[in-house]
C-alpha atoms as a PDB file:
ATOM      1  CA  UNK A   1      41.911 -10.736  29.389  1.00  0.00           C
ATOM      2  CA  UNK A   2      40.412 -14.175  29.198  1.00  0.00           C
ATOM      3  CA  UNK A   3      38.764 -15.630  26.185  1.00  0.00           C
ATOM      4  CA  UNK A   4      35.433 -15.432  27.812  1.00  0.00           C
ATOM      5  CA  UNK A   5      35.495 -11.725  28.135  1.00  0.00           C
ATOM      6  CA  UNK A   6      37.429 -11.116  25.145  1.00  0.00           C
ATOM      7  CA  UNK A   7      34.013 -13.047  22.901  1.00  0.00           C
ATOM      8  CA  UNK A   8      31.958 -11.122  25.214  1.00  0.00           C
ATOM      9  CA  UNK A   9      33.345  -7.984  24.338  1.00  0.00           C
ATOM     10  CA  UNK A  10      33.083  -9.056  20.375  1.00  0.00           C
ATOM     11  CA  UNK A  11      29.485 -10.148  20.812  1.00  0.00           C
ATOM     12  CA  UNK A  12      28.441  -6.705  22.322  1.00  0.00           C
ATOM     13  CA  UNK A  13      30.536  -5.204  19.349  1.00  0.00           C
ATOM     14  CA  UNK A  14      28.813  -6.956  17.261  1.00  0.00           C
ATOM     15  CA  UNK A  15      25.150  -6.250  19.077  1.00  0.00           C
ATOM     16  CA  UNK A  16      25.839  -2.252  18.631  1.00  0.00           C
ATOM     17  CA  UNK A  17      26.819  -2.411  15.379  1.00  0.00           C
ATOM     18  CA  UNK A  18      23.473  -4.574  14.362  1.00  0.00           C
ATOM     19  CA  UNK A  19      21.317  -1.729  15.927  1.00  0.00           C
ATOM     20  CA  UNK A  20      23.450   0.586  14.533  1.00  0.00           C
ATOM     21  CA  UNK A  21      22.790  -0.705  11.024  1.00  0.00           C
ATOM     22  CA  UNK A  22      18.392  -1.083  11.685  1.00  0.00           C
ATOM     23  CA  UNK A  23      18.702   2.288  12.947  1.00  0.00           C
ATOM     24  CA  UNK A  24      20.286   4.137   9.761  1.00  0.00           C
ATOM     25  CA  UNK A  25      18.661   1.493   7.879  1.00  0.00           C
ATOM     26  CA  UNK A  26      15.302   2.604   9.325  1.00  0.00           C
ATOM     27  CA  UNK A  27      16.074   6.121   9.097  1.00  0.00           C
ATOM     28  CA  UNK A  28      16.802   6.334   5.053  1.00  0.00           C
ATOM     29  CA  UNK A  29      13.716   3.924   4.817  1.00  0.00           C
ATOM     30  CA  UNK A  30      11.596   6.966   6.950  1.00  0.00           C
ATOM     31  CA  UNK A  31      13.090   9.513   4.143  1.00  0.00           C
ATOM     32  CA  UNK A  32      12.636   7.857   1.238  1.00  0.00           C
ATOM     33  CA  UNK A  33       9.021   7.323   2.053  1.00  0.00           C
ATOM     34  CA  UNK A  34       9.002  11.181   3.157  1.00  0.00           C
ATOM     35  CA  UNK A  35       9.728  11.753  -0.428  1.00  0.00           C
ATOM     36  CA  UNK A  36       7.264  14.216  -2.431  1.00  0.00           C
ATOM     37  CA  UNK A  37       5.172  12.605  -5.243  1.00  0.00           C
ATOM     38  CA  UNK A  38       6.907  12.804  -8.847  1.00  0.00           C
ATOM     39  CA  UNK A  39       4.919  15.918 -10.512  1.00  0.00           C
ATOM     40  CA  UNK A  40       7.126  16.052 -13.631  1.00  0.00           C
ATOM     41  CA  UNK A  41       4.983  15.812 -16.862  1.00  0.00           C
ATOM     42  CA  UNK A  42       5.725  12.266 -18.237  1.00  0.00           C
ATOM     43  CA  UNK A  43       6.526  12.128 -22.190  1.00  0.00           C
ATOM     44  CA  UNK A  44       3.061  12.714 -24.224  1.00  0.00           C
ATOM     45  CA  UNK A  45       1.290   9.609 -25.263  1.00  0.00           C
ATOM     46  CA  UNK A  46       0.900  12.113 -28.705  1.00  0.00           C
ATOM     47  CA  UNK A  47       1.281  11.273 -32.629  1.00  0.00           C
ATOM     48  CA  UNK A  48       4.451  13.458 -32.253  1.00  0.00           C
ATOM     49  CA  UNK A  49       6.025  11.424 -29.352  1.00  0.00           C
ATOM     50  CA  UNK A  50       4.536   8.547 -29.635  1.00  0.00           C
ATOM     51  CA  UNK A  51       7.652   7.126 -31.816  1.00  0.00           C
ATOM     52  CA  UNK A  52       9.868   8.117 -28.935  1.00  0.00           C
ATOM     53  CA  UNK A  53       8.490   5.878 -26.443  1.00  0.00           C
ATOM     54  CA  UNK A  54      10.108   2.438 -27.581  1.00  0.00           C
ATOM     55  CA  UNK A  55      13.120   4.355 -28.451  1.00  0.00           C
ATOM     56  CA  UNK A  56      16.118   4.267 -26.060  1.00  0.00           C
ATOM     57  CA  UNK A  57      16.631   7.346 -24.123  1.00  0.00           C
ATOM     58  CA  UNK A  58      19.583   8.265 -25.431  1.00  0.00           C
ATOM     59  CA  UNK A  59      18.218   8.195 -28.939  1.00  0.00           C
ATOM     60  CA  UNK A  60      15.284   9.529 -28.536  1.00  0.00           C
ATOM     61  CA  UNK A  61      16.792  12.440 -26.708  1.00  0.00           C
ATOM     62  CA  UNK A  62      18.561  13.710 -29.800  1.00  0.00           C
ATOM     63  CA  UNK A  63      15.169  14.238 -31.256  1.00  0.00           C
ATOM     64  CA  UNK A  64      13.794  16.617 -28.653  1.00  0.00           C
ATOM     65  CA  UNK A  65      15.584  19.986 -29.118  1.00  0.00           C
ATOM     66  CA  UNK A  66      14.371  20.161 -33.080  1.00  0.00           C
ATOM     67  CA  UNK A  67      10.705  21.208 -31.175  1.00  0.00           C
ATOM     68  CA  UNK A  68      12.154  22.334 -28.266  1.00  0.00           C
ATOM     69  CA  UNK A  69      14.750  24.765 -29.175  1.00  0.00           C
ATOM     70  CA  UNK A  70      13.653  28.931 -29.642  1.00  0.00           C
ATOM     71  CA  UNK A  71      13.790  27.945 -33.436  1.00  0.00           C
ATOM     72  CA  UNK A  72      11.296  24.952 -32.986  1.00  0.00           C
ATOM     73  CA  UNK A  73       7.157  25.301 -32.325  1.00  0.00           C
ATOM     74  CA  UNK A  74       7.548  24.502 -28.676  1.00  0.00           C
ATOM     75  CA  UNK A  75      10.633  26.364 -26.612  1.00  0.00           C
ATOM     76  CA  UNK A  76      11.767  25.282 -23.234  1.00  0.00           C
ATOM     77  CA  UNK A  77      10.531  27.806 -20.701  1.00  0.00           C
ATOM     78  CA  UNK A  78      13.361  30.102 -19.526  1.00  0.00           C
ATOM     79  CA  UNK A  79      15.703  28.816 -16.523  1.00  0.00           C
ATOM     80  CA  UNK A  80      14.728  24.980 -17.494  1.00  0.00           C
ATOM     81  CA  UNK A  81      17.769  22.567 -16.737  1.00  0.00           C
ATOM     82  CA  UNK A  82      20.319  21.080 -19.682  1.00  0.00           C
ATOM     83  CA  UNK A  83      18.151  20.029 -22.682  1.00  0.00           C
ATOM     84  CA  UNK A  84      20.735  16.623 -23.365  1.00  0.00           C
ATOM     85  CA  UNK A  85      18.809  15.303 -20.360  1.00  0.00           C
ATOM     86  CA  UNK A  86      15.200  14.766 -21.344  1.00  0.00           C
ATOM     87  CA  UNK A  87      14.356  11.845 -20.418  1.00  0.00           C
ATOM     88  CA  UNK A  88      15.922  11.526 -17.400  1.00  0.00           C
ATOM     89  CA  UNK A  89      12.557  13.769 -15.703  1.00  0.00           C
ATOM     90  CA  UNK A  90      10.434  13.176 -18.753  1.00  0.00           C
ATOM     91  CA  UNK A  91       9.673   9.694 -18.448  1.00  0.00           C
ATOM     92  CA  UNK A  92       8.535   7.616 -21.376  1.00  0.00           C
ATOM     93  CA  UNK A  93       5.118   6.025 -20.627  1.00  0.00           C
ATOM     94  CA  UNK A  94       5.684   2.753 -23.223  1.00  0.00           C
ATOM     95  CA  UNK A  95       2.305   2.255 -24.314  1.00  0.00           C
END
């Protein structure tokens, strides 16, 4: 094989591999757009929350199950995912 055809053959590599890459590229960019709206209800802008929005997650989130426990005023609905994770679908709205 000369060199010619040998670069030749690299260059076309390299051609399908570039539309390869815009093509998946393209194609997560499509679904990620696709993507439905966020509907999860972000953390209250309340007196009771409101010292929970500068706090960092973590922190705050040790806070939350005190109301939100079957003891506290305000119980997690039934089948509602782990409670250590509030934050991470409750967003804090930093005022």
């Amino acid at each position: 094989m000369s060199s010619k055809s040998a670069e030749k053959g690299r260059g076309r590599r390299t051609l399908i591999y570039n539309i390869l890459f815009l093509v998946v590229g393209a194609a997560i960019l499509i679904f990620l757009l696709n993507a439905p709206p966020e509907t999860t209800v972000k953390l209250p802008l309340d007196d009771t929350h409101k010292k929970f929005q500068t706090m960092k997650k973590k922190e705050a989130e040790t806070h939350c199950e005190k109301c939100h426990s079957k003891e506290g005023g305000m119980p997690l609905p039934e089948g509602h995912p782990p409670k250590y994770r509030c934050l991470f679908c409750h967003k804090q709205q930093r005022s």
